[in-house]
Protein backbone atom coordinates (compact mmCIF):
# COMPACT_ATOMS: atom_id res chain seq x y z
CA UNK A 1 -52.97 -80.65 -47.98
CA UNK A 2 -52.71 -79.57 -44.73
CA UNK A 3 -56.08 -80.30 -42.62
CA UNK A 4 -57.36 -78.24 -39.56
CA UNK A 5 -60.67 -78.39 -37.50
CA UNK A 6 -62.44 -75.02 -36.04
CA UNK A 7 -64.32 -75.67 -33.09
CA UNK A 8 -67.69 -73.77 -33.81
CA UNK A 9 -69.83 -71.36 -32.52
CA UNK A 10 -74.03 -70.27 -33.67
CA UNK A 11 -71.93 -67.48 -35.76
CA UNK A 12 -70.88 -70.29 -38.21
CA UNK A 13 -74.27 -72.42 -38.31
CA UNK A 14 -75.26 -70.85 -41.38
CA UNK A 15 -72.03 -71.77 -43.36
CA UNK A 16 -72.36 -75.22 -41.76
CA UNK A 17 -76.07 -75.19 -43.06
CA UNK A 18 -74.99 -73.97 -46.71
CA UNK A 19 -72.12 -76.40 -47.13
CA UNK A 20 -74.28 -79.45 -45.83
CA UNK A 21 -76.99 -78.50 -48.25
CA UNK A 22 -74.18 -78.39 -51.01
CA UNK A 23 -72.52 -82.14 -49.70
CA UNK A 24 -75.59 -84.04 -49.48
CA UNK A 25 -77.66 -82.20 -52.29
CA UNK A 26 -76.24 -84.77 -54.67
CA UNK A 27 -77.46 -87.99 -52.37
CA UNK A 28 -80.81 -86.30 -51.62
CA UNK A 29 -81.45 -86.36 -55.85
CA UNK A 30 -80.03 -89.25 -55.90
CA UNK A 31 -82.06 -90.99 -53.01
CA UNK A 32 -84.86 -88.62 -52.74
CA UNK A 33 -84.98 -89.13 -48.89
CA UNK A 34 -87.29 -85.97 -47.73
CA UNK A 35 -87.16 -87.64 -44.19
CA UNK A 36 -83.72 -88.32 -43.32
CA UNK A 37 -81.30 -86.50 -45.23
CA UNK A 38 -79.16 -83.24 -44.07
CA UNK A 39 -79.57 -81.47 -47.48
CA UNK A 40 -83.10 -81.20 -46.57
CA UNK A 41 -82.30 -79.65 -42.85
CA UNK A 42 -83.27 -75.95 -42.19
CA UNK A 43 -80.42 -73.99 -40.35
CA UNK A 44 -82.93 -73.58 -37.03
CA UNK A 45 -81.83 -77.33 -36.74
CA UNK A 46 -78.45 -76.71 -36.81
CA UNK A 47 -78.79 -74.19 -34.33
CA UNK A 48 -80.77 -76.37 -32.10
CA UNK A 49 -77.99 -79.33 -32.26
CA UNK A 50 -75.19 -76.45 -31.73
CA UNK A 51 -76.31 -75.45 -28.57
CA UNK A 52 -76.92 -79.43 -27.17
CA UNK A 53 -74.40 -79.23 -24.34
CA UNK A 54 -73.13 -83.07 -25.79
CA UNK A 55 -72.40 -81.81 -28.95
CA UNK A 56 -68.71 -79.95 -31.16
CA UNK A 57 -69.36 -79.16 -34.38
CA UNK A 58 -66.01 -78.38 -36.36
CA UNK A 59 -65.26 -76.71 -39.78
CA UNK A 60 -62.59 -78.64 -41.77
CA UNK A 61 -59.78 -76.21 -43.25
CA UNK A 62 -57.08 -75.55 -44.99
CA UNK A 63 -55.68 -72.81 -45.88
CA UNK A 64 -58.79 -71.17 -44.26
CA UNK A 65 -60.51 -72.29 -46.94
CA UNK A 66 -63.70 -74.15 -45.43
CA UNK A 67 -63.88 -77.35 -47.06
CA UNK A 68 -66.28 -79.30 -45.08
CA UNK A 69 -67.65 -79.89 -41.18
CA UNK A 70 -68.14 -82.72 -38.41
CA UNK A 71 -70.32 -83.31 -35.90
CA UNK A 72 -68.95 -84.57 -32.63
CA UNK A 73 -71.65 -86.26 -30.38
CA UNK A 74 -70.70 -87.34 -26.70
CA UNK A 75 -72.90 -90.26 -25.65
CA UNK A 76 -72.49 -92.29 -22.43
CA UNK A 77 -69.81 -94.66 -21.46
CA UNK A 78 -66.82 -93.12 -23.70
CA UNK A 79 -69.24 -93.35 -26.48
CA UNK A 80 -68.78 -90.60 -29.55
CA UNK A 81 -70.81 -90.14 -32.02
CA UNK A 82 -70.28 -89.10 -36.10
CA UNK A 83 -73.48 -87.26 -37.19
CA UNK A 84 -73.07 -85.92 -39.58
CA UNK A 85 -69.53 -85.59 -41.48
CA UNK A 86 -69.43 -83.87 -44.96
CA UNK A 87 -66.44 -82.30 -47.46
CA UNK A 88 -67.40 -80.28 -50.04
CA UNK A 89 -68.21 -82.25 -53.61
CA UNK A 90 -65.04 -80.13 -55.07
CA UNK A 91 -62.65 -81.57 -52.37
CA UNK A 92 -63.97 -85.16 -51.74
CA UNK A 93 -62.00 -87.77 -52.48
CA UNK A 94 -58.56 -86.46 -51.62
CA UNK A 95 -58.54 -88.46 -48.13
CA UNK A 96 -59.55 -85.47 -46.28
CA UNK A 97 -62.14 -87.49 -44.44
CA UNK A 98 -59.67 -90.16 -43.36
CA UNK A 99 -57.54 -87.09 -42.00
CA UNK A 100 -60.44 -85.65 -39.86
CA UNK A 101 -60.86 -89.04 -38.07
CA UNK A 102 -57.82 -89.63 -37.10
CA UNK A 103 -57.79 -85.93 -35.40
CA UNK A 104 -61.43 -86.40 -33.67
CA UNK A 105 -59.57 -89.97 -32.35
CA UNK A 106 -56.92 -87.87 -31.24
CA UNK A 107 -59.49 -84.99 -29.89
CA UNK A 108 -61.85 -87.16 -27.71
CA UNK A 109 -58.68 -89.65 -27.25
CA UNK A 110 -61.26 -91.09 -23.98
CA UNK A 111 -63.65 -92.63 -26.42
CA UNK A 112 -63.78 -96.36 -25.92
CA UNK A 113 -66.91 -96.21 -29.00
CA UNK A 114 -67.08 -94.09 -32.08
CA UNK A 115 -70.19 -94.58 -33.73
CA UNK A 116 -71.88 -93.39 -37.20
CA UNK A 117 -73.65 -94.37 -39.89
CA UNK A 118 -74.37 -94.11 -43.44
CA UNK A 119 -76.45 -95.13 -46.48
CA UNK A 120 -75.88 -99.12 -47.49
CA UNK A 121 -75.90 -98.19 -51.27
CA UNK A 122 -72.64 -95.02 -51.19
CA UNK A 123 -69.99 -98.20 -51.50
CA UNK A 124 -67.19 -95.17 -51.02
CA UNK A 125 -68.59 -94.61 -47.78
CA UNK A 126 -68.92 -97.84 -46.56
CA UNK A 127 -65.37 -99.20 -47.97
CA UNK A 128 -64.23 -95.44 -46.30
CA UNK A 129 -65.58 -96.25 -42.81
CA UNK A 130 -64.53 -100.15 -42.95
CA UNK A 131 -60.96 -98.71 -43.71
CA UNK A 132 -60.71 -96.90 -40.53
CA UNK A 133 -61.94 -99.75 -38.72
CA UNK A 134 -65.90 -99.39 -38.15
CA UNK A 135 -67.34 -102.82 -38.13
CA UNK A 136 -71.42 -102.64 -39.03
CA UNK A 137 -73.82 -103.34 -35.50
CA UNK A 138 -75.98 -105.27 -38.17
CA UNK A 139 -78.54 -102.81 -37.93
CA UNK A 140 -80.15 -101.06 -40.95
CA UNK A 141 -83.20 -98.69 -41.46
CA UNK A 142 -84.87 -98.76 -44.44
CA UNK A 143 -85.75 -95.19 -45.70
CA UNK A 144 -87.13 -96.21 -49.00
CA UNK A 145 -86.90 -98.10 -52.26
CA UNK A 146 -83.77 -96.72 -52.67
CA UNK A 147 -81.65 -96.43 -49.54
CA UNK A 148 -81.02 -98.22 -46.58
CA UNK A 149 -79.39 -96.90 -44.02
CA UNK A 150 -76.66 -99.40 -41.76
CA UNK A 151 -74.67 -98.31 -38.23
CA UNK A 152 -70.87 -98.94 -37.87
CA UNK A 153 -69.16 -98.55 -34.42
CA UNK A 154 -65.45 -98.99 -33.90
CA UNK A 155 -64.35 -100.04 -30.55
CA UNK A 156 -61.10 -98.91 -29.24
CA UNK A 157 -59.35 -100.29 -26.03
């Protein structure tokens, strides 16, 4: 499957907003996390983080068929930032994600420190981001009874 990221623009933050909703809708049942999660983000939010002057968000393609976005912060220092990257539930697992890191790497090749994190109890996500070589910071959030949520950073020389 051949992968491509679309740098976008306000004009796309409501099929950003509908295809988070759609990604994380099965976590935020799951974990019912009213606080935290992006399935429970209004578009105006979106919006607001789109036109932060330190922050890409992409579409993931193929075959112009949207299949997912990314986040892209710029901190200090050569620091990125992963908040938040979703595919689809019909196109997850088919190492799509792994794909779209290695082209952000590639993007923002100055980054020294990529950053992200995720929830403690999604094992997939946390054997995912220890694959590609994010080590956790040791900090974790609880959110509730159900979910924790830890920090990874990878550092690159």
């Amino acid at each position: 499957m051949e992968i491509s990221l679309v740098k976008s623009g306000l004009n796309e933050a409501s099929t950003i907003h509908e295809m988070q909703m759609k990604a994380f809708m099965p976590l935020f049942d799951k974990y019912q996390d009213f606080e935290t999660s992006p399935a429970n983000e209004s578009v105006e939010r979106i919006i607001s983080r789109m036109n932060q002057s330190f922050t890409d968000y992409y579409i993931i393609k193929s075959s112009n068929i949207s299949l997912g976005a990314v986040r892209i912060v710029r901190k200090e220092n050569e620091t990125y930032r992963v908040s938040p990257i979703f595919v689809l539930p019909e196109y997850q697992g088919k190492g799509i994600a792994q794909t779209v890191f290695v082209m952000i790497e590639d993007i923002y090749n100055d980054a020294r420190i990529w950053g992200l994190d995720t929830i403690m109890q999604e094992r997939g996500n946390c054997y995912l981001y220890e694959k590609l070589g994010y080590k956790r910071t040791g900090e974790a959030k609880v959110i509730n009874d159900k979910m924790t949520i830890v920090f990874y950073e990878k550092h690159l020389v």
